[in-house]
PDB file of N, CA and C in Angstrom:
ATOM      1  N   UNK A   1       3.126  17.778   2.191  1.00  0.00           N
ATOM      2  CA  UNK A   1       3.475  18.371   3.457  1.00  0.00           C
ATOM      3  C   UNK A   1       3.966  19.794   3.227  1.00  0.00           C
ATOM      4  N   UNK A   2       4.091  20.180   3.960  1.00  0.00           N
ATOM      5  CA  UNK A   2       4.501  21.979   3.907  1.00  0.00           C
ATOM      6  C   UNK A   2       5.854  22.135   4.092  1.00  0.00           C
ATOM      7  N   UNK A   3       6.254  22.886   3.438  1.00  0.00           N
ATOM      8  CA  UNK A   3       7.983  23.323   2.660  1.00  0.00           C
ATOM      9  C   UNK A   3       8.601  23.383   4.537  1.00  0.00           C
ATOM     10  N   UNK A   4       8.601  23.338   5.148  1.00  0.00           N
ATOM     11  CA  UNK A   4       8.924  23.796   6.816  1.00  0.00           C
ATOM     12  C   UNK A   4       8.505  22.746   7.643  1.00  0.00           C
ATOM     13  N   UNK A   5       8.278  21.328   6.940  1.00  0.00           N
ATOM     14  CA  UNK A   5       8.289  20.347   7.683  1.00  0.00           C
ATOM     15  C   UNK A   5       9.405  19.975   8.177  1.00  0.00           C
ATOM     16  N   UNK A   6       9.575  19.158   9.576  1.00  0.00           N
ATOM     17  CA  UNK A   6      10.645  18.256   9.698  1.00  0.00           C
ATOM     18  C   UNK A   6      10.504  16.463   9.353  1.00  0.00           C
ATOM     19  N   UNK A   7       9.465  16.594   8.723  1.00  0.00           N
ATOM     20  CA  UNK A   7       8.865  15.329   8.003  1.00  0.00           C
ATOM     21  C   UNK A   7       9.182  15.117   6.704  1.00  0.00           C
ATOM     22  N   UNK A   8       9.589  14.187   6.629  1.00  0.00           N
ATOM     23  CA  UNK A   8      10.040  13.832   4.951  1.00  0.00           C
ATOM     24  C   UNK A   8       8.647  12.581   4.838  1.00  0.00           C
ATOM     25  N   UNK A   9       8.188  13.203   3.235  1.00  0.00           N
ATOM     26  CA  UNK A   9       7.633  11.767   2.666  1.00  0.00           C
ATOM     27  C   UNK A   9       8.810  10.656   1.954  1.00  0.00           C
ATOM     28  N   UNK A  10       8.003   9.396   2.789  1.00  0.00           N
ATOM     29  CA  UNK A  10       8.309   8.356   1.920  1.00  0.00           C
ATOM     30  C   UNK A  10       7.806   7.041   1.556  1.00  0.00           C
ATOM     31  N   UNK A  11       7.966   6.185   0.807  1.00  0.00           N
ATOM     32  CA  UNK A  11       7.007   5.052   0.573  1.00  0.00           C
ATOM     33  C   UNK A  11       7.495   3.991   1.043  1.00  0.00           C
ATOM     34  N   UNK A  12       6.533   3.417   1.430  1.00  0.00           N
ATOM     35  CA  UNK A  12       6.730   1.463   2.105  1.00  0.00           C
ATOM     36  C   UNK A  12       6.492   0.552   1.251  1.00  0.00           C
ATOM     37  N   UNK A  13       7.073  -0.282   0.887  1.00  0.00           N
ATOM     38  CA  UNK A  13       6.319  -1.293  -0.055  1.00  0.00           C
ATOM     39  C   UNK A  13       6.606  -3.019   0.402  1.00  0.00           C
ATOM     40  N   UNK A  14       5.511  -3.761   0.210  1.00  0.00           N
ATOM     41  CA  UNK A  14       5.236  -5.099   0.761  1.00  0.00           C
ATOM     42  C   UNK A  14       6.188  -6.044   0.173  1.00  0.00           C
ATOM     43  N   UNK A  15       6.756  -6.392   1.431  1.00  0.00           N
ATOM     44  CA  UNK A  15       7.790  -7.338   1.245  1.00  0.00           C
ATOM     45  C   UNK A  15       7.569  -8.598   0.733  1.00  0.00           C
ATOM     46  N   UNK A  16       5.828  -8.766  -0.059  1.00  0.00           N
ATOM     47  CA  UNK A  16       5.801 -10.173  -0.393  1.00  0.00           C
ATOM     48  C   UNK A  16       6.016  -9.701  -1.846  1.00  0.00           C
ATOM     49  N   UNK A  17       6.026  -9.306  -2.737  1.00  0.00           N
ATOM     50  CA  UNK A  17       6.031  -9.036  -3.758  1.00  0.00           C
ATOM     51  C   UNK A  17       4.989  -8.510  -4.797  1.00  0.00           C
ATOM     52  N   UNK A  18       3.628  -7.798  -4.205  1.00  0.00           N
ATOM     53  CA  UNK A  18       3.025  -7.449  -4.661  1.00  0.00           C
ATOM     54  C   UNK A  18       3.028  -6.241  -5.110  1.00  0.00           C
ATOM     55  N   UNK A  19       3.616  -5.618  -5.224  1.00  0.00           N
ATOM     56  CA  UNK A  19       3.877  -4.261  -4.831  1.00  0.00           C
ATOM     57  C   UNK A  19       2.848  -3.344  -4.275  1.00  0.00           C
ATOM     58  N   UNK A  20       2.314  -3.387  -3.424  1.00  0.00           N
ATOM     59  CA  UNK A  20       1.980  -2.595  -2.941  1.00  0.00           C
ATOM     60  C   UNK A  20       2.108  -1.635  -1.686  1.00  0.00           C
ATOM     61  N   UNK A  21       1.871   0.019  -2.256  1.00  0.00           N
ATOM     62  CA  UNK A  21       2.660   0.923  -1.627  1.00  0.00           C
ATOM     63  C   UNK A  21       1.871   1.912  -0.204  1.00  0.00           C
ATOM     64  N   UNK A  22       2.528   2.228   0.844  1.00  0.00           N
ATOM     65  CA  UNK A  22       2.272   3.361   1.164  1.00  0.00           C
ATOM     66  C   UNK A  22       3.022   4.125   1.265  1.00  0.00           C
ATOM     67  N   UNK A  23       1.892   5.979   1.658  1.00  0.00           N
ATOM     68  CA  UNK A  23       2.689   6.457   1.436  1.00  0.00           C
ATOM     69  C   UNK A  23       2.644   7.446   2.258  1.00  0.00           C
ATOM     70  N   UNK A  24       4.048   7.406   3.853  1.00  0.00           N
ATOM     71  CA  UNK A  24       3.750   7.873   4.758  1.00  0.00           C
ATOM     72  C   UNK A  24       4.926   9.266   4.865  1.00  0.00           C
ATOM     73  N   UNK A  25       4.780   9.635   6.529  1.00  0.00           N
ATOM     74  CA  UNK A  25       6.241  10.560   6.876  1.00  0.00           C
ATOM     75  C   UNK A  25       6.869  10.153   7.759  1.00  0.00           C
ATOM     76  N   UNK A  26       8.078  10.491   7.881  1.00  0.00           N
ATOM     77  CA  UNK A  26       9.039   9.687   8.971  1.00  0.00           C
ATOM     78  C   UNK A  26       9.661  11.446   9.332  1.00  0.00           C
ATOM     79  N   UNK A  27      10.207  11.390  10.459  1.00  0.00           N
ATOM     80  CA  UNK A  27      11.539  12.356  11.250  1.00  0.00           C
ATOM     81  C   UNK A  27      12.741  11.041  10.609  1.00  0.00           C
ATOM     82  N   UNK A  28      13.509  12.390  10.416  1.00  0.00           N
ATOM     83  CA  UNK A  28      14.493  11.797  10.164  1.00  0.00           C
ATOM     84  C   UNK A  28      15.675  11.795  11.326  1.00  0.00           C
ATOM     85  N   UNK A  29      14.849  12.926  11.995  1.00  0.00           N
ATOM     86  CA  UNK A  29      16.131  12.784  13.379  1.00  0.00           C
ATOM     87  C   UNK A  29      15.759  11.669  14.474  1.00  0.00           C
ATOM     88  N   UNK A  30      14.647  11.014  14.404  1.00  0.00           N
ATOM     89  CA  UNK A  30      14.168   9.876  15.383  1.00  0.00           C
ATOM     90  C   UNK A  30      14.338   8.689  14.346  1.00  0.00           C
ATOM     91  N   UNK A  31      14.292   8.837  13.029  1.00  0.00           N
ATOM     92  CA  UNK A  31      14.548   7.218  12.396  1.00  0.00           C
ATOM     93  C   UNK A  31      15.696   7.459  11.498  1.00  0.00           C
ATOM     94  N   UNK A  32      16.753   7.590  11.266  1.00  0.00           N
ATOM     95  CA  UNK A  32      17.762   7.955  10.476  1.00  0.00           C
ATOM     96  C   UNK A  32      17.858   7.055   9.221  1.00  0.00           C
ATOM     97  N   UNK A  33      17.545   5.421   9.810  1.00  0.00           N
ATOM     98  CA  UNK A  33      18.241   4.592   8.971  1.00  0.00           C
ATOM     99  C   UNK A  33      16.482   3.849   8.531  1.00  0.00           C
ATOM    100  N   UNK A  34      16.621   3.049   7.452  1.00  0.00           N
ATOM    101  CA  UNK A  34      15.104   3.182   7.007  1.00  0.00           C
ATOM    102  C   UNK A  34      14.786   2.026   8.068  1.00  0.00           C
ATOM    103  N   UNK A  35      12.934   2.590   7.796  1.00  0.00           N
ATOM    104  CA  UNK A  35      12.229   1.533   8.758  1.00  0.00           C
ATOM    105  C   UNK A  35      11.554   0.624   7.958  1.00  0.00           C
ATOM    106  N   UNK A  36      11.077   0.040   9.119  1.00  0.00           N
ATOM    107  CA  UNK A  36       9.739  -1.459   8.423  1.00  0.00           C
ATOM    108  C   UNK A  36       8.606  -1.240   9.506  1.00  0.00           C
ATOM    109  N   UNK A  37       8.041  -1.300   8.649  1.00  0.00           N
ATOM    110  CA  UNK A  37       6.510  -1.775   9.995  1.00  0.00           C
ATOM    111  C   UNK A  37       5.294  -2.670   9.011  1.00  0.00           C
ATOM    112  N   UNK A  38       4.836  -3.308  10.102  1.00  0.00           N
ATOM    113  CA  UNK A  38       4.002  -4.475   9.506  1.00  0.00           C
ATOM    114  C   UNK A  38       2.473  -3.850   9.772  1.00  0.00           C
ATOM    115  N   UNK A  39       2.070  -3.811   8.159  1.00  0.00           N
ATOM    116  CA  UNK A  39       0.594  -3.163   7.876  1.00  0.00           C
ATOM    117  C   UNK A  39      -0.146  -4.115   6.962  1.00  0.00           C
ATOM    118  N   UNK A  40      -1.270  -4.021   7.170  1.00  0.00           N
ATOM    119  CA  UNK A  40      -2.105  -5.037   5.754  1.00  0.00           C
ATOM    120  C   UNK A  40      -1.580  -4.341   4.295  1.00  0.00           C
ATOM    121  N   UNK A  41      -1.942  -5.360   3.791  1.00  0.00           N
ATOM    122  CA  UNK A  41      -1.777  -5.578   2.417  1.00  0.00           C
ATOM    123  C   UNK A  41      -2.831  -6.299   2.037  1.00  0.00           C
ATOM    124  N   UNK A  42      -3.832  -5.465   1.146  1.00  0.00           N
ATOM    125  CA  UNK A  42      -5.031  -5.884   0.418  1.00  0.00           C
ATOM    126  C   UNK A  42      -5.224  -6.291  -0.671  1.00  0.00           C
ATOM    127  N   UNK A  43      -4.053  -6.355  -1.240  1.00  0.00           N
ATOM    128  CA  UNK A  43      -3.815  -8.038  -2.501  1.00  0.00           C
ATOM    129  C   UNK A  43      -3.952  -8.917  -2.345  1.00  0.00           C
ATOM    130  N   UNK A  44      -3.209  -9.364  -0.965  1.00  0.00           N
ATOM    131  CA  UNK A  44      -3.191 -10.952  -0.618  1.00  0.00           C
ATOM    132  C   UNK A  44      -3.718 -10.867   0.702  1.00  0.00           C
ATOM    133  N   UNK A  45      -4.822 -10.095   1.153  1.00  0.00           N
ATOM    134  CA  UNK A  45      -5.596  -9.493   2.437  1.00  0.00           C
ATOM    135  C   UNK A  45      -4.615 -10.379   3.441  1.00  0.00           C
ATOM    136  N   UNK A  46      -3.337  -9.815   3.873  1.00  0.00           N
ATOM    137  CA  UNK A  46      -3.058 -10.188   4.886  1.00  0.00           C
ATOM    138  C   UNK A  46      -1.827  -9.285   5.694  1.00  0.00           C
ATOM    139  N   UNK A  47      -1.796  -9.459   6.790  1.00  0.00           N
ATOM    140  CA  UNK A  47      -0.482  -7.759   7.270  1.00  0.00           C
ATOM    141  C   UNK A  47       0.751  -9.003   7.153  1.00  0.00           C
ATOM    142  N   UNK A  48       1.676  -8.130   6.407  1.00  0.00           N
ATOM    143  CA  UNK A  48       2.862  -8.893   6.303  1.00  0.00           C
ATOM    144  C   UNK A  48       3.851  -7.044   6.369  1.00  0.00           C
ATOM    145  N   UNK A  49       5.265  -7.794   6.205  1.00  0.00           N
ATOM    146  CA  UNK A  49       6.339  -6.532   6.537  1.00  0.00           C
ATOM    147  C   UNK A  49       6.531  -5.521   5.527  1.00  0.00           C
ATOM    148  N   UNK A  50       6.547  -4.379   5.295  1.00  0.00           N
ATOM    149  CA  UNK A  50       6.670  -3.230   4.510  1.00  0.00           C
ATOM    150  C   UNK A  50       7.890  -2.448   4.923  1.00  0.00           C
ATOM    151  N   UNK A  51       8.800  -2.372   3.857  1.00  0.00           N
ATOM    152  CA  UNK A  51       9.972  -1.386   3.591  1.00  0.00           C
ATOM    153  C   UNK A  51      10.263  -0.615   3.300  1.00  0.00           C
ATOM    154  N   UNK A  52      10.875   0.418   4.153  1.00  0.00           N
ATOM    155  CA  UNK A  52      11.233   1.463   2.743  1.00  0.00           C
ATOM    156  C   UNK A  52      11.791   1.431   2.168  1.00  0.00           C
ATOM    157  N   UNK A  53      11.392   2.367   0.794  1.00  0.00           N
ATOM    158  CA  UNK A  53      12.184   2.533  -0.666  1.00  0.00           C
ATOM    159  C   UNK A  53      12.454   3.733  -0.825  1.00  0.00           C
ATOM    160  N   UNK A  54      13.472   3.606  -1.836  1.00  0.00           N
ATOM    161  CA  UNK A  54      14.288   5.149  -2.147  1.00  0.00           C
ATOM    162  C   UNK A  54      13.861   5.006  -3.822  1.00  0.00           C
TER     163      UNK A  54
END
């Protein structure tokens, strides 16, 4: 992203234990505290919950 974003990158990773990651941007002034959102996961081809990580 460009040095003058108000977007921070950060990564999601699948709450079943596969690890697998994305790797998106959030506002930090509309989500302060971390999010989840439920996306596929193509290990175990199925959408389950994704977290963020620090």
């Amino acid at each position: 992203m460009a040095g003058n974003s108000k977007r921070t990158i950060i990564h999601i990773e699948s709450t079943e234990g596969t690890g697998y990651r994305y790797t998106i941007t959030k506002s930090k002034k509309l989500h302060p505290g971390r999010v989840e959102y439920k996306k596929f996961d193509p290990v175990i081809r199925k959408h389950v919950l994704f977290k963020e990580t620090k």
